[in-house]
PDB file of N, CA and C in Angstrom:
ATOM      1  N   UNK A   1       6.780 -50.087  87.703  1.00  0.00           N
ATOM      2  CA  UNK A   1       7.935 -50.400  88.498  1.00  0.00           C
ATOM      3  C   UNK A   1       9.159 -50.477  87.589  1.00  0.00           C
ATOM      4  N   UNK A   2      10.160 -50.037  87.806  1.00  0.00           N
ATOM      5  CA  UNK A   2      11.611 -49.689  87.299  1.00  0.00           C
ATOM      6  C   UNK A   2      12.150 -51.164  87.226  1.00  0.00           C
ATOM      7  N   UNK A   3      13.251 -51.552  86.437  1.00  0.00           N
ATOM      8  CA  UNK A   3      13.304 -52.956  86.457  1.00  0.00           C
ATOM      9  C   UNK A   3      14.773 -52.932  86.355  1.00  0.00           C
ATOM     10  N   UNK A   4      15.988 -53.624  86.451  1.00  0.00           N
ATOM     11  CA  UNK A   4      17.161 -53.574  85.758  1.00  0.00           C
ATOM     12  C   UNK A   4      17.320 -54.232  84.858  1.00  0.00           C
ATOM     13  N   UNK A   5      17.588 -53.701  83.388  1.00  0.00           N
ATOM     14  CA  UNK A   5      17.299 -54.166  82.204  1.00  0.00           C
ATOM     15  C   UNK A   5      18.424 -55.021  82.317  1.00  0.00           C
ATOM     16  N   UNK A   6      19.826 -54.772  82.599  1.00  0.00           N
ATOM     17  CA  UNK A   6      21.328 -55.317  81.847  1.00  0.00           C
ATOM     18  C   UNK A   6      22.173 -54.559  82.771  1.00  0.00           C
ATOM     19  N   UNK A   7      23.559 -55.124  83.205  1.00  0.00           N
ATOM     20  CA  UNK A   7      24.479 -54.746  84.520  1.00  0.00           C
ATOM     21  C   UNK A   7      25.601 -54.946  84.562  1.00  0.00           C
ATOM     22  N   UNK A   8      26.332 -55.252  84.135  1.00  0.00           N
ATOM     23  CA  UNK A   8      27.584 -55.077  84.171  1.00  0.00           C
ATOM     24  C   UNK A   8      28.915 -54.889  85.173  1.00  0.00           C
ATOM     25  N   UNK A   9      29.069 -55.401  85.949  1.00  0.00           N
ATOM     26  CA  UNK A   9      29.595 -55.362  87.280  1.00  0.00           C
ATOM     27  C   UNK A   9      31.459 -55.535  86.878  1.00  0.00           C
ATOM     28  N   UNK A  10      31.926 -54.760  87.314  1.00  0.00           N
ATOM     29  CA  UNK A  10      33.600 -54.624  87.395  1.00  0.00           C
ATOM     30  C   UNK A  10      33.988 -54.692  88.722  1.00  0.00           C
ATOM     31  N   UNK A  11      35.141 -53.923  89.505  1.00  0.00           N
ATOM     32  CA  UNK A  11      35.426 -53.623  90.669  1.00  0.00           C
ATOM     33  C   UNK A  11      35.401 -51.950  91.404  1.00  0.00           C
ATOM     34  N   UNK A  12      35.956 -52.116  92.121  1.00  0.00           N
ATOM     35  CA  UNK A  12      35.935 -50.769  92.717  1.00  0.00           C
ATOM     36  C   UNK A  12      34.966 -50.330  93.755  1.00  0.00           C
ATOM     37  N   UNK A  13      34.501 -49.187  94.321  1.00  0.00           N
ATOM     38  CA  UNK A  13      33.022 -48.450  94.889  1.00  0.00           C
ATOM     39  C   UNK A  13      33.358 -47.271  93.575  1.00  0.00           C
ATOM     40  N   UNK A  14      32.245 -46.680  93.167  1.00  0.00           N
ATOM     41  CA  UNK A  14      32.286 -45.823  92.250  1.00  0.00           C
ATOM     42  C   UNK A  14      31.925 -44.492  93.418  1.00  0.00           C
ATOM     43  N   UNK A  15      32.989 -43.641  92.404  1.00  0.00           N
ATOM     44  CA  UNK A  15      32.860 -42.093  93.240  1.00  0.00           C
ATOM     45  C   UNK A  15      31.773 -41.230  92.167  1.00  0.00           C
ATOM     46  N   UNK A  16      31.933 -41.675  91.005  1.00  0.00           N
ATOM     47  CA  UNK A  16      31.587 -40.284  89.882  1.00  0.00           C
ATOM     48  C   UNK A  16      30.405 -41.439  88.853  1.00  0.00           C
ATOM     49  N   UNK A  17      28.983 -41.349  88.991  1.00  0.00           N
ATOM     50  CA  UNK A  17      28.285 -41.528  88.289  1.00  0.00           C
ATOM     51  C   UNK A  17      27.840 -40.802  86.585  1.00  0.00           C
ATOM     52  N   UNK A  18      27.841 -41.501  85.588  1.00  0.00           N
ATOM     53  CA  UNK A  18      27.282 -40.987  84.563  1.00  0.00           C
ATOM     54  C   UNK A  18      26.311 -41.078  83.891  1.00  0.00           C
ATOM     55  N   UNK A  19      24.956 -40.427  83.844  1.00  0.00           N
ATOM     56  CA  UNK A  19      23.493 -40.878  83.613  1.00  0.00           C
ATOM     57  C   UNK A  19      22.930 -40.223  82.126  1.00  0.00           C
ATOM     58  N   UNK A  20      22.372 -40.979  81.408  1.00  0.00           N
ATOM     59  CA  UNK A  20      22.012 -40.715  80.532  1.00  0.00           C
ATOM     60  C   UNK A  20      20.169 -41.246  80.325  1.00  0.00           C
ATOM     61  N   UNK A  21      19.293 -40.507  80.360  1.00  0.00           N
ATOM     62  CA  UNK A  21      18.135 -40.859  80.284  1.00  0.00           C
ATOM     63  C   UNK A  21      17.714 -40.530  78.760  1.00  0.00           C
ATOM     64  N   UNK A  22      17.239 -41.445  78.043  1.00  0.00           N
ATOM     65  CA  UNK A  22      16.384 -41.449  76.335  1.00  0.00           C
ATOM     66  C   UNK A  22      15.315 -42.229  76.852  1.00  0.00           C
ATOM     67  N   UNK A  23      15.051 -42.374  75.581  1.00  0.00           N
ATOM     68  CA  UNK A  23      13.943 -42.484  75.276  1.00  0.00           C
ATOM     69  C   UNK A  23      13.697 -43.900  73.779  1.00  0.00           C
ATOM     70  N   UNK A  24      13.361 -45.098  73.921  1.00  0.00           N
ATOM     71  CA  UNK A  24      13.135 -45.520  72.847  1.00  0.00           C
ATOM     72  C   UNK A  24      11.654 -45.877  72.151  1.00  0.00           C
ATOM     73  N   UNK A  25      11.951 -45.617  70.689  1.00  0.00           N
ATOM     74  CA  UNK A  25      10.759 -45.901  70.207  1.00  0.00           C
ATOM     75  C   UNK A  25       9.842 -46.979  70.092  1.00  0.00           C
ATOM     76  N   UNK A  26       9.243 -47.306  70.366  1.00  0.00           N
ATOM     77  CA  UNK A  26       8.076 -48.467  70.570  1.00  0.00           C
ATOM     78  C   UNK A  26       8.900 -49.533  69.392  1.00  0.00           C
ATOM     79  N   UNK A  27       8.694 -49.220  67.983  1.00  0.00           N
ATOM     80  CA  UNK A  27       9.167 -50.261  66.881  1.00  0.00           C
ATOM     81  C   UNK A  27      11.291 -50.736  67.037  1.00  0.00           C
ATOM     82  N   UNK A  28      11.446 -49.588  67.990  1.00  0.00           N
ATOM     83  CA  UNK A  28      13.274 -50.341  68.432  1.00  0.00           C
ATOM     84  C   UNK A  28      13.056 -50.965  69.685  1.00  0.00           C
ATOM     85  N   UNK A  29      12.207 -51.304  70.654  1.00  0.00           N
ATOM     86  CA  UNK A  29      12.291 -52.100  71.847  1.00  0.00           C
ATOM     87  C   UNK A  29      13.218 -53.307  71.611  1.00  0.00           C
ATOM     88  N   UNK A  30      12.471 -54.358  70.648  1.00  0.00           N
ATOM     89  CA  UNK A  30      13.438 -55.675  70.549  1.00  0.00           C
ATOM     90  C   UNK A  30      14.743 -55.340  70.098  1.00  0.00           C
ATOM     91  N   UNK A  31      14.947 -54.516  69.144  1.00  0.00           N
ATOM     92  CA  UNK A  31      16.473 -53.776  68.765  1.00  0.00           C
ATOM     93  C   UNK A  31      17.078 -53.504  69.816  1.00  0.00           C
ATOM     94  N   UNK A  32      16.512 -52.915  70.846  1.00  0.00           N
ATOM     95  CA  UNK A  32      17.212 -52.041  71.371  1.00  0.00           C
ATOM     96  C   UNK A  32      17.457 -53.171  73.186  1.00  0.00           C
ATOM     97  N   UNK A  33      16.662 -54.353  72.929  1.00  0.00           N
ATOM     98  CA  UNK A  33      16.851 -55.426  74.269  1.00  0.00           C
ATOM     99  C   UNK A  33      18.039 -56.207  73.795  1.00  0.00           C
ATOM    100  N   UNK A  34      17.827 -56.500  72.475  1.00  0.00           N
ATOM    101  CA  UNK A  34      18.424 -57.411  71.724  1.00  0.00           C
ATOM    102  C   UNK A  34      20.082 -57.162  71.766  1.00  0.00           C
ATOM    103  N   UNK A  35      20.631 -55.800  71.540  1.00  0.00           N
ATOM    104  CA  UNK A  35      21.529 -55.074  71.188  1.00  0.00           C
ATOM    105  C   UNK A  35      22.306 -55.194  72.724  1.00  0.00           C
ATOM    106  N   UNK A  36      21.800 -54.769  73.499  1.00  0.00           N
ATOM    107  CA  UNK A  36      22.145 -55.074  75.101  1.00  0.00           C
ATOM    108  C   UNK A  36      23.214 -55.306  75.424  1.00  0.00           C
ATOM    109  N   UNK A  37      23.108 -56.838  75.070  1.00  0.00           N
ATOM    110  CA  UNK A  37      24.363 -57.669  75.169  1.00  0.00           C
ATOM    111  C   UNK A  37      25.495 -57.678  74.687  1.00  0.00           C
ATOM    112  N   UNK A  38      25.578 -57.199  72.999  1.00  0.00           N
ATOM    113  CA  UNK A  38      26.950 -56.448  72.547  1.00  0.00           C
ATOM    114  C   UNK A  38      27.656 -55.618  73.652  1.00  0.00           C
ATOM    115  N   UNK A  39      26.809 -54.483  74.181  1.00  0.00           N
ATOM    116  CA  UNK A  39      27.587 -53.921  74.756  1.00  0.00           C
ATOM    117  C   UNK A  39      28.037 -54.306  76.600  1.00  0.00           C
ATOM    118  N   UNK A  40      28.374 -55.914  76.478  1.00  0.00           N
ATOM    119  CA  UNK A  40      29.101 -56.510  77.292  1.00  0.00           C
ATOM    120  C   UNK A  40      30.518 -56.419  76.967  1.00  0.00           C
ATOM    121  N   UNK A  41      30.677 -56.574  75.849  1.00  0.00           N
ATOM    122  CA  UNK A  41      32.218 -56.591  75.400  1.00  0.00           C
ATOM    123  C   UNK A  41      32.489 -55.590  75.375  1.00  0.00           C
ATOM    124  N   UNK A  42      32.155 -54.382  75.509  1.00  0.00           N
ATOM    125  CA  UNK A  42      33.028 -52.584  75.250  1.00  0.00           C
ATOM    126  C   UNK A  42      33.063 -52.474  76.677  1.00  0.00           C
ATOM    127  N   UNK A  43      34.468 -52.444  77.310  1.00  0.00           N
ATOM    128  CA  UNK A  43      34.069 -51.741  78.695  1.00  0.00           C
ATOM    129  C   UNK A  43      35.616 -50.558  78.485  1.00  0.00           C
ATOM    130  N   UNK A  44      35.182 -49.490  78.359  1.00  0.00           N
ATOM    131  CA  UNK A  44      36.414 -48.046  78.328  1.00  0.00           C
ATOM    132  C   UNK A  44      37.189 -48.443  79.836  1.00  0.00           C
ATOM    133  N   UNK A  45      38.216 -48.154  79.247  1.00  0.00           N
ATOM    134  CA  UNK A  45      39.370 -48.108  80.680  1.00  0.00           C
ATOM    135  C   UNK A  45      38.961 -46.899  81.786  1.00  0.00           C
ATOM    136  N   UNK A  46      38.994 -48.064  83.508  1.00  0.00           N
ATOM    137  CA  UNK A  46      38.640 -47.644  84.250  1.00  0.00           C
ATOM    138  C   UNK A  46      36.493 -47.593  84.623  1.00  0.00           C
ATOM    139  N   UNK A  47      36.109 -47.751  83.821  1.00  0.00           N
ATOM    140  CA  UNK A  47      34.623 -48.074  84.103  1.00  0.00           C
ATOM    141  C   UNK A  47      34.377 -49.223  85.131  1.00  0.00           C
ATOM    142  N   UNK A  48      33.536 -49.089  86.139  1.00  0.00           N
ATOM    143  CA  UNK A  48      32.939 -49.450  86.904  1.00  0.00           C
ATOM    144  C   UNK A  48      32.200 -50.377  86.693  1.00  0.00           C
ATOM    145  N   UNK A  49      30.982 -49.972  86.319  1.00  0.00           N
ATOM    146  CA  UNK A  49      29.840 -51.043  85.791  1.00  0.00           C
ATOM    147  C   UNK A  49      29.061 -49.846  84.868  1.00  0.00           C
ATOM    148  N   UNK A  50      27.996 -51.045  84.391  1.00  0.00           N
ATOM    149  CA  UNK A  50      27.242 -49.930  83.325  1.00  0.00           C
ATOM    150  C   UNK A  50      26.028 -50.674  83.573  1.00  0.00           C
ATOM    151  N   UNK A  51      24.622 -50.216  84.012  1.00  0.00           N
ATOM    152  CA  UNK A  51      23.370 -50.392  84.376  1.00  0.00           C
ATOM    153  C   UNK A  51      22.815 -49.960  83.068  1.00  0.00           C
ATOM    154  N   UNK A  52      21.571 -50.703  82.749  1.00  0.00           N
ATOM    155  CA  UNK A  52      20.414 -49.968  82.328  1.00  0.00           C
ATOM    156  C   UNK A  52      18.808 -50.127  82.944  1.00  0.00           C
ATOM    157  N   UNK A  53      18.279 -49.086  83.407  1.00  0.00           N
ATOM    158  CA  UNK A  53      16.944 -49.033  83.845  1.00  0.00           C
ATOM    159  C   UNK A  53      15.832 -48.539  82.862  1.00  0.00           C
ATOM    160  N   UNK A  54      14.549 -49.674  83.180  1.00  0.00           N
ATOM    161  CA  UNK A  54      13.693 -49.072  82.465  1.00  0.00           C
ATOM    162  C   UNK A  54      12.420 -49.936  83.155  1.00  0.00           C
ATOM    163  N   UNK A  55      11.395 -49.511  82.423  1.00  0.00           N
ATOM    164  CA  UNK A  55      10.293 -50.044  82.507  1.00  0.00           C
ATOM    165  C   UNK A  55       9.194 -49.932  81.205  1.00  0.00           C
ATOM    166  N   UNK A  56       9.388 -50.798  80.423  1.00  0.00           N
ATOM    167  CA  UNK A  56       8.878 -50.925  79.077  1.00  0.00           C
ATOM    168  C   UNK A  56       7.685 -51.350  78.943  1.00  0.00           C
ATOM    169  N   UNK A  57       6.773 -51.779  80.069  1.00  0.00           N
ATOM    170  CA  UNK A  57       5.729 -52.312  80.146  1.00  0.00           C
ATOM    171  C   UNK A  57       4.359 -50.764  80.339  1.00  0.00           C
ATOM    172  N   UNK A  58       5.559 -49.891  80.746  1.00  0.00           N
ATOM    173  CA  UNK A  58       4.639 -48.283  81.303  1.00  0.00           C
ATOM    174  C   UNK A  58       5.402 -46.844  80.323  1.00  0.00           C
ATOM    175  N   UNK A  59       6.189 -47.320  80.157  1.00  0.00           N
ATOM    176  CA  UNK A  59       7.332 -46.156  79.633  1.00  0.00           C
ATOM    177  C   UNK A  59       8.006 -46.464  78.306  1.00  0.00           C
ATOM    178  N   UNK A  60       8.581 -45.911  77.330  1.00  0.00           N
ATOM    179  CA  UNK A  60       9.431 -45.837  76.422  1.00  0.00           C
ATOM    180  C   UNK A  60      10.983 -45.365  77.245  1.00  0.00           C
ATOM    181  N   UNK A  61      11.061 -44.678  78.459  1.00  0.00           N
ATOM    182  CA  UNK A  61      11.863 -44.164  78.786  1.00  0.00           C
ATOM    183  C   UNK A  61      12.923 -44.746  79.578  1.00  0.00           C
ATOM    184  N   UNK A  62      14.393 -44.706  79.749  1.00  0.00           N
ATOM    185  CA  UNK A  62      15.311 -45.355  80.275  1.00  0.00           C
ATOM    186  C   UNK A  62      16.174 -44.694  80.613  1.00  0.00           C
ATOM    187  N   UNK A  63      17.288 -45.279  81.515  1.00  0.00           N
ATOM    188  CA  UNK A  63      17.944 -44.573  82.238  1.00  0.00           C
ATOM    189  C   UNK A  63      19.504 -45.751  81.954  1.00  0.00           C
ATOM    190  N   UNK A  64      20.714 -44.888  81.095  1.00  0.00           N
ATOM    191  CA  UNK A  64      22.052 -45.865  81.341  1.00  0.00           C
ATOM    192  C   UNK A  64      23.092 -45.294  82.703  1.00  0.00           C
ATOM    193  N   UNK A  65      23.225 -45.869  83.188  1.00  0.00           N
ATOM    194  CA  UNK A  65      24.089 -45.810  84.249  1.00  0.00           C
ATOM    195  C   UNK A  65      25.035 -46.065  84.599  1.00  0.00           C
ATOM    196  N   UNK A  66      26.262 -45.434  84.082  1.00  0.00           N
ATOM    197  CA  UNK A  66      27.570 -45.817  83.876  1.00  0.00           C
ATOM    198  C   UNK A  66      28.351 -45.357  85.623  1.00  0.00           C
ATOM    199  N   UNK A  67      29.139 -46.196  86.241  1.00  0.00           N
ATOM    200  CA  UNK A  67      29.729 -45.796  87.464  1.00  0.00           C
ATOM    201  C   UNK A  67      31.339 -46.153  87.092  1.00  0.00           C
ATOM    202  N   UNK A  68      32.024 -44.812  87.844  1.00  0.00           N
ATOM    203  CA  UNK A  68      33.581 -44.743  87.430  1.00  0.00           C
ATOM    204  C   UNK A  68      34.300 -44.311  88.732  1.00  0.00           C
ATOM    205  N   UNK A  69      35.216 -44.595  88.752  1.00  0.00           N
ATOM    206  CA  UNK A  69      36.038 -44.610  90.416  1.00  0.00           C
ATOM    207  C   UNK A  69      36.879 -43.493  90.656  1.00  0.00           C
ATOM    208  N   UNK A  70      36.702 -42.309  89.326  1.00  0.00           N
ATOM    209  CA  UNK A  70      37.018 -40.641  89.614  1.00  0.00           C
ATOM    210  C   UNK A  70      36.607 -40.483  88.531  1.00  0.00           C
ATOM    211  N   UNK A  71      37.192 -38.677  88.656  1.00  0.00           N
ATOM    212  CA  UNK A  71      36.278 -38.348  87.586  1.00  0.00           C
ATOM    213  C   UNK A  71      37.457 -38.098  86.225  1.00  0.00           C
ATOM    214  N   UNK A  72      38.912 -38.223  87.116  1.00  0.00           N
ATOM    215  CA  UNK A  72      40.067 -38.676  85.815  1.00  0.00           C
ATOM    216  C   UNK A  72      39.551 -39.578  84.308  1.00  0.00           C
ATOM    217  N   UNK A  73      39.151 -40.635  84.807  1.00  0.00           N
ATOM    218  CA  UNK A  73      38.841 -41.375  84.248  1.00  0.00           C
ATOM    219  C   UNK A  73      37.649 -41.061  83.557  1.00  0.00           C
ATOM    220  N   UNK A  74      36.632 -40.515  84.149  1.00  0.00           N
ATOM    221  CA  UNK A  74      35.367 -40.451  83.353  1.00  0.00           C
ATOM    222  C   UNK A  74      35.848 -39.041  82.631  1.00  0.00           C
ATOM    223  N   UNK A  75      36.554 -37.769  82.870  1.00  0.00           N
ATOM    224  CA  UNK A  75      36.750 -36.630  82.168  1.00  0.00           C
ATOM    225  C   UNK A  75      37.128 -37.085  80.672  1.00  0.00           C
ATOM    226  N   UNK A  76      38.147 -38.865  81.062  1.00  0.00           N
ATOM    227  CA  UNK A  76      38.414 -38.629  79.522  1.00  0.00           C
ATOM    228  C   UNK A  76      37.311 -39.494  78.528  1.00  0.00           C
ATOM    229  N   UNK A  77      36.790 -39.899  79.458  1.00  0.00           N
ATOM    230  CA  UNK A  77      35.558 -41.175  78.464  1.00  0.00           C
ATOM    231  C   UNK A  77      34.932 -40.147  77.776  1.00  0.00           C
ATOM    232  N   UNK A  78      34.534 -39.060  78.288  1.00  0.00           N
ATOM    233  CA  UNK A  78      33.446 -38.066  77.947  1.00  0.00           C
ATOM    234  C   UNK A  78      33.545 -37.649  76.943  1.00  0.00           C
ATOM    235  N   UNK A  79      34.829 -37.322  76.453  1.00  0.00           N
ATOM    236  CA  UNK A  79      35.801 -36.749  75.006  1.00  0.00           C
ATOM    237  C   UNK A  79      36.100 -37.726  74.017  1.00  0.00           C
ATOM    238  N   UNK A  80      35.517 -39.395  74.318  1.00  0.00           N
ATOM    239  CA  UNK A  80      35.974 -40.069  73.376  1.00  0.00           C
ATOM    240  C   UNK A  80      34.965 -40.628  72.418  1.00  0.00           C
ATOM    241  N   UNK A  81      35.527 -41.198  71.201  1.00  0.00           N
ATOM    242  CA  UNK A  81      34.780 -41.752  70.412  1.00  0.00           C
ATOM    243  C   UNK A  81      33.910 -42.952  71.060  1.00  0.00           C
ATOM    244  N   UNK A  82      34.364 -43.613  72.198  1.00  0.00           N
ATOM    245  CA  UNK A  82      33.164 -44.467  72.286  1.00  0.00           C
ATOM    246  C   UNK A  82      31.970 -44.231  73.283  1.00  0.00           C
ATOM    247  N   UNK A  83      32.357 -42.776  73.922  1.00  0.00           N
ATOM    248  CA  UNK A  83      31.437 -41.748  74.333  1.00  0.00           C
ATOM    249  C   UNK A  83      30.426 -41.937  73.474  1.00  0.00           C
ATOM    250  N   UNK A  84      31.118 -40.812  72.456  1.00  0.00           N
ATOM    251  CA  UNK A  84      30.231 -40.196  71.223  1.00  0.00           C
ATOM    252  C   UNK A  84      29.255 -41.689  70.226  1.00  0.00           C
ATOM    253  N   UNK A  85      30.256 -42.724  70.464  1.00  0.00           N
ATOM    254  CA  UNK A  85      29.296 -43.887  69.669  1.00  0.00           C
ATOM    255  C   UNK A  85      27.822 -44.113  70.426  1.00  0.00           C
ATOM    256  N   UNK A  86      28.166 -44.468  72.043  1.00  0.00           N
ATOM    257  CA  UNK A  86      26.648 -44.675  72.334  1.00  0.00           C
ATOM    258  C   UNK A  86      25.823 -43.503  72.263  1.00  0.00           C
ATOM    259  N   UNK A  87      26.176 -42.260  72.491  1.00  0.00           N
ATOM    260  CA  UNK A  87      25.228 -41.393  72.794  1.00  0.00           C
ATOM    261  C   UNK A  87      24.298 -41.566  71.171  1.00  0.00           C
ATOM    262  N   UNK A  88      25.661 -41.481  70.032  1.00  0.00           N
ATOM    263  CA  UNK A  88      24.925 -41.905  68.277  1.00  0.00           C
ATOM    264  C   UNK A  88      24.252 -43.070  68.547  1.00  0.00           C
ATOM    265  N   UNK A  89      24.513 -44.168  69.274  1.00  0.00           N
ATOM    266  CA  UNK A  89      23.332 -45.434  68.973  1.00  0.00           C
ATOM    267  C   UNK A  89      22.162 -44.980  69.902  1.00  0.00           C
ATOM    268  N   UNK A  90      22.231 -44.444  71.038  1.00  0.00           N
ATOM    269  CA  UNK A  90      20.906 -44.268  71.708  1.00  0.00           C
ATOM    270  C   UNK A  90      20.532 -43.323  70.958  1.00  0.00           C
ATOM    271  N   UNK A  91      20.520 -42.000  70.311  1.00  0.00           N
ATOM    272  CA  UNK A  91      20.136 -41.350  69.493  1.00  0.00           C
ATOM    273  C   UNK A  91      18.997 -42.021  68.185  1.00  0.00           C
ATOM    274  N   UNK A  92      19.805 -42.987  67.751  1.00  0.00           N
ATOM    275  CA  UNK A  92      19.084 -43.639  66.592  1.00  0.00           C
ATOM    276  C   UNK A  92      18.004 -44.606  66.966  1.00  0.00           C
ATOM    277  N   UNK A  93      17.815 -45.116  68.284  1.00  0.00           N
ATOM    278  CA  UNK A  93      16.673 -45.247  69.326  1.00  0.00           C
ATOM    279  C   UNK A  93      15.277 -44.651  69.363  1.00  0.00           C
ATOM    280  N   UNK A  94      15.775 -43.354  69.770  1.00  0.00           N
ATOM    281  CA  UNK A  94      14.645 -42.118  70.025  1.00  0.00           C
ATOM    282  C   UNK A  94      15.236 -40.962  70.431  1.00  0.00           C
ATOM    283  N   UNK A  95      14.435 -40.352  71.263  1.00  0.00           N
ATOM    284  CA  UNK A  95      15.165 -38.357  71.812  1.00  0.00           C
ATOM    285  C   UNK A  95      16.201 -39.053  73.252  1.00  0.00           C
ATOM    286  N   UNK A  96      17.377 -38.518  72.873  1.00  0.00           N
ATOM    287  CA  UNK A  96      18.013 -38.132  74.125  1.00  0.00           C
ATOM    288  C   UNK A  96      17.744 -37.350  74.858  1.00  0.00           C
ATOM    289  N   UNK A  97      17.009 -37.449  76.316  1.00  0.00           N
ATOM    290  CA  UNK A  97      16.560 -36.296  77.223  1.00  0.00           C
ATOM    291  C   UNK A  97      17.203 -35.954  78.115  1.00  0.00           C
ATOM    292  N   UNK A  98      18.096 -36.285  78.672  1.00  0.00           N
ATOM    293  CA  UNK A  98      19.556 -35.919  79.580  1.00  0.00           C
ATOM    294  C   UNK A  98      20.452 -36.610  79.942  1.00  0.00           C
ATOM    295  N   UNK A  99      21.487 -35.370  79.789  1.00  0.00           N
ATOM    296  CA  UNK A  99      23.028 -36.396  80.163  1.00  0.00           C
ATOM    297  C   UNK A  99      23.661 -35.888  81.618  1.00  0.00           C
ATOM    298  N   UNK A 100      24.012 -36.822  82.674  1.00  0.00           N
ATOM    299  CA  UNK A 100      24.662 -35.641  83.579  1.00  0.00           C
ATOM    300  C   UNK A 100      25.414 -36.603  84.527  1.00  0.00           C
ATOM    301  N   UNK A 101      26.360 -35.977  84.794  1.00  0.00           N
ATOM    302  CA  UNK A 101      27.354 -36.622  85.731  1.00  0.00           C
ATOM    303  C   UNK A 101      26.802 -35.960  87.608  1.00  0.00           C
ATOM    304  N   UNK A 102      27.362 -37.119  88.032  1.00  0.00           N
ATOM    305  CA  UNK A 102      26.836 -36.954  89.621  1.00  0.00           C
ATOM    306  C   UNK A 102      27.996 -37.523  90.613  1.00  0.00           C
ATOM    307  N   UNK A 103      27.905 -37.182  91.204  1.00  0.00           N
ATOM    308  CA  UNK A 103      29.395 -37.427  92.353  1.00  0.00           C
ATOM    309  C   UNK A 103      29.620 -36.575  93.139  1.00  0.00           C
ATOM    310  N   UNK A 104      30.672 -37.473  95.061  1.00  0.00           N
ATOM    311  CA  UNK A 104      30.774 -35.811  95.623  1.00  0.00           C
ATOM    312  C   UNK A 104      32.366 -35.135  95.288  1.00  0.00           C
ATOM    313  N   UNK A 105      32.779 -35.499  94.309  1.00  0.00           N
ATOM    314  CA  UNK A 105      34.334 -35.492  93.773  1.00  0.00           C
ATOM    315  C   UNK A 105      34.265 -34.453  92.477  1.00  0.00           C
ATOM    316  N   UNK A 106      33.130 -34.797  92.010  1.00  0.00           N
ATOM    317  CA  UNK A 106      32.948 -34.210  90.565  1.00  0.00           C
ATOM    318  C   UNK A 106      33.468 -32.882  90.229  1.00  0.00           C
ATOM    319  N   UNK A 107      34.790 -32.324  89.560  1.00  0.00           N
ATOM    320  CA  UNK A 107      34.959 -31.173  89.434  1.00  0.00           C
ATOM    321  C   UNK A 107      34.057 -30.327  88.449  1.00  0.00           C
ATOM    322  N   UNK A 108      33.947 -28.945  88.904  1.00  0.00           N
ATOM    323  CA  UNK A 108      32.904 -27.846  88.614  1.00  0.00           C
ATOM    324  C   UNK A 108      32.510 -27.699  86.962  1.00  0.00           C
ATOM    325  N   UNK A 109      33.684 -28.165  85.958  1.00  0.00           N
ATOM    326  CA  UNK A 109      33.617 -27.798  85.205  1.00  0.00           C
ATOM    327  C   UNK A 109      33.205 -29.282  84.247  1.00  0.00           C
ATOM    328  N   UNK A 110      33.704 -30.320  85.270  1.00  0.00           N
ATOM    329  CA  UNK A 110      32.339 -32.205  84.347  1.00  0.00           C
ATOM    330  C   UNK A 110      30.830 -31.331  84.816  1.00  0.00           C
ATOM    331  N   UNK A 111      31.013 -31.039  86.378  1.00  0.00           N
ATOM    332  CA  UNK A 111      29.223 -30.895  86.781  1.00  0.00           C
ATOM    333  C   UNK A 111      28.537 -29.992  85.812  1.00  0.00           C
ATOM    334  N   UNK A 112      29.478 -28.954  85.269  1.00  0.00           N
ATOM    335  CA  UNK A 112      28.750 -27.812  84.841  1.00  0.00           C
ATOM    336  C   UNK A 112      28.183 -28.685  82.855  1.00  0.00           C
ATOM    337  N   UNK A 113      28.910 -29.783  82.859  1.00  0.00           N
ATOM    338  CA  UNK A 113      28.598 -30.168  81.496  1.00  0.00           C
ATOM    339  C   UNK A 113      27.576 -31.411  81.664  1.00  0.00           C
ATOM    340  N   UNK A 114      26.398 -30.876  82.550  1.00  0.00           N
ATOM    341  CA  UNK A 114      25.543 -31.865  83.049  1.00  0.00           C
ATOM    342  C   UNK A 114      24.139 -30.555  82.374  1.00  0.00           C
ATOM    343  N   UNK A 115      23.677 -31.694  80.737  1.00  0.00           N
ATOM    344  CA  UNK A 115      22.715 -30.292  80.339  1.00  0.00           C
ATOM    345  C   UNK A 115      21.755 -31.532  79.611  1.00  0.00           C
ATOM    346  N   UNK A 116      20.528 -30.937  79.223  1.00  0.00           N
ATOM    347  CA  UNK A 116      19.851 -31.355  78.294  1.00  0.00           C
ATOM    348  C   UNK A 116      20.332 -31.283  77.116  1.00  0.00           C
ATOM    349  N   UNK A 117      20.007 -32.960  76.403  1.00  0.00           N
ATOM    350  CA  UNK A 117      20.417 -32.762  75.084  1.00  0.00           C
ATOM    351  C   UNK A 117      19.574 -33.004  73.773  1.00  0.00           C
ATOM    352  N   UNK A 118      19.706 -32.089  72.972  1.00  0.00           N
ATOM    353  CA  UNK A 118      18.336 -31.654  71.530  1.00  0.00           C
ATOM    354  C   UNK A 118      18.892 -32.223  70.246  1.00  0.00           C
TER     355      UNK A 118
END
């Protein structure tokens, strides 16, 4: 069963979801529960909330769930350094297995940058 690890609640209804599913390694679990809570204090301008799902009792695998109230806002998170920081800390975790934006707003060219990442 899927659990909500950590949540983060702002305002708004979110139009434009951003999902990132990894993967952590068995010996970063407590690192990686522990760490959690830092990222209460980073919230990028305009973010919604930021979820994490998992189930660590069956899986290594997780799901972050960032929600944003267009995709203005998320076009530019995507390009920024504190983009690029978590995707580097979940990286140093385990395998990043996909990144992808979801929404019915989402222009063609965020959706089209919805790929597996190696």
């Amino acid at each position: 069963m899927a659990m909500r690890l950590q949540s983060w609640q702002f305002t708004m209804a979110p139009q434009c979801l951003l999902e990132i599913h990894f993967e952590v390694k068995r010996e970063r679990h407590r690192e990686f529960t522990q760490s959690l809570e830092s990222f209460r204090a980073v919230r990028a301008p305009g973010q919604l909330s930021v979820s994490v799902y998992g189930d660590n009792s069956a899986t290594d695998q997780y799901f972050w769930v960032e929600e944003w109230p267009d995709d203005h806002f998320l076009e530019s998170y995507v390009v920024s350094d504190g983009f690029r920081a978590v995707l580097g800390y979940l990286r140093t975790l385990g395998p990043l297995i996909s990144c992808r934006i979801v929404g019915p707003d989402v222009p063609e060219k965020l959706r089209n940058s919805n790929r597996r990442i190696h």
